[in-house]
Protein backbone atom coordinates (compact mmCIF):
# COMPACT_ATOMS: atom_id res chain seq x y z
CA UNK A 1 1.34 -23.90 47.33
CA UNK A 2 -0.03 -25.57 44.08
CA UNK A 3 -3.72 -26.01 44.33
CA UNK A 4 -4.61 -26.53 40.46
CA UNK A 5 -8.11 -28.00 41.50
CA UNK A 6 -9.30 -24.35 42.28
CA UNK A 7 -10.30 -21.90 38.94
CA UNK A 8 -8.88 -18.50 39.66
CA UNK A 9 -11.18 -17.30 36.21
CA UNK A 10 -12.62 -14.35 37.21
CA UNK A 11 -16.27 -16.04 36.16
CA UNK A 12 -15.88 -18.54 38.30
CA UNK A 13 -14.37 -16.45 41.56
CA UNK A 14 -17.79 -16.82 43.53
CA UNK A 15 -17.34 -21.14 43.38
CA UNK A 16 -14.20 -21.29 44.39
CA UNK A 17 -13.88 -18.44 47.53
CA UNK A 18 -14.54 -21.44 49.49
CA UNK A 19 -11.81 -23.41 48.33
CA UNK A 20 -9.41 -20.97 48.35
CA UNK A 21 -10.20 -19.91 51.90
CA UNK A 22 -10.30 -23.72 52.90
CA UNK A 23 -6.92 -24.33 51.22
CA UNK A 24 -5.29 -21.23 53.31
CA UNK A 25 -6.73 -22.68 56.22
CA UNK A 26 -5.78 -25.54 56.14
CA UNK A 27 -1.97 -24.36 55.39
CA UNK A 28 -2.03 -21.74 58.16
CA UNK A 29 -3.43 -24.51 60.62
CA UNK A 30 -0.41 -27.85 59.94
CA UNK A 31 2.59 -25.16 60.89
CA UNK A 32 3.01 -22.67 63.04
CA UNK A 33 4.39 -19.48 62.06
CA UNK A 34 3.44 -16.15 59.81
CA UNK A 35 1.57 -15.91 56.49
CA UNK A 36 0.61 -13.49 54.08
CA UNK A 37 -2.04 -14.20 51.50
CA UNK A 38 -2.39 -11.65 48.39
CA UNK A 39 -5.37 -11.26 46.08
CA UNK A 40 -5.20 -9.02 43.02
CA UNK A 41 -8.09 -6.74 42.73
CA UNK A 42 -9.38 -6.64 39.10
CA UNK A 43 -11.73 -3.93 38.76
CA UNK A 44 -13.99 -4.83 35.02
């Protein structure tokens, strides 16, 4: 998946959670079948 109209900056990680989560959504819900989703944890 290619989404490049969603910032993964750290700064800007609260304005786009919705995106992202809409964008997995989305994916998950036009085929069925199993998914994994992984988010790197940056600790600053």
């Amino acid at each position: 998946m290619i989404a490049d109209r969603i910032s993964t900056r750290y700064q800007d990680r609260d304005k786009s959670c919705n995106e992202v989560v809409e964008c997995i959504k989305s994916t998950v819900q036009a085929k069925k079948g199993n998914y994994i989703a992984f988010f790197r944890l940056i600790n600053i």
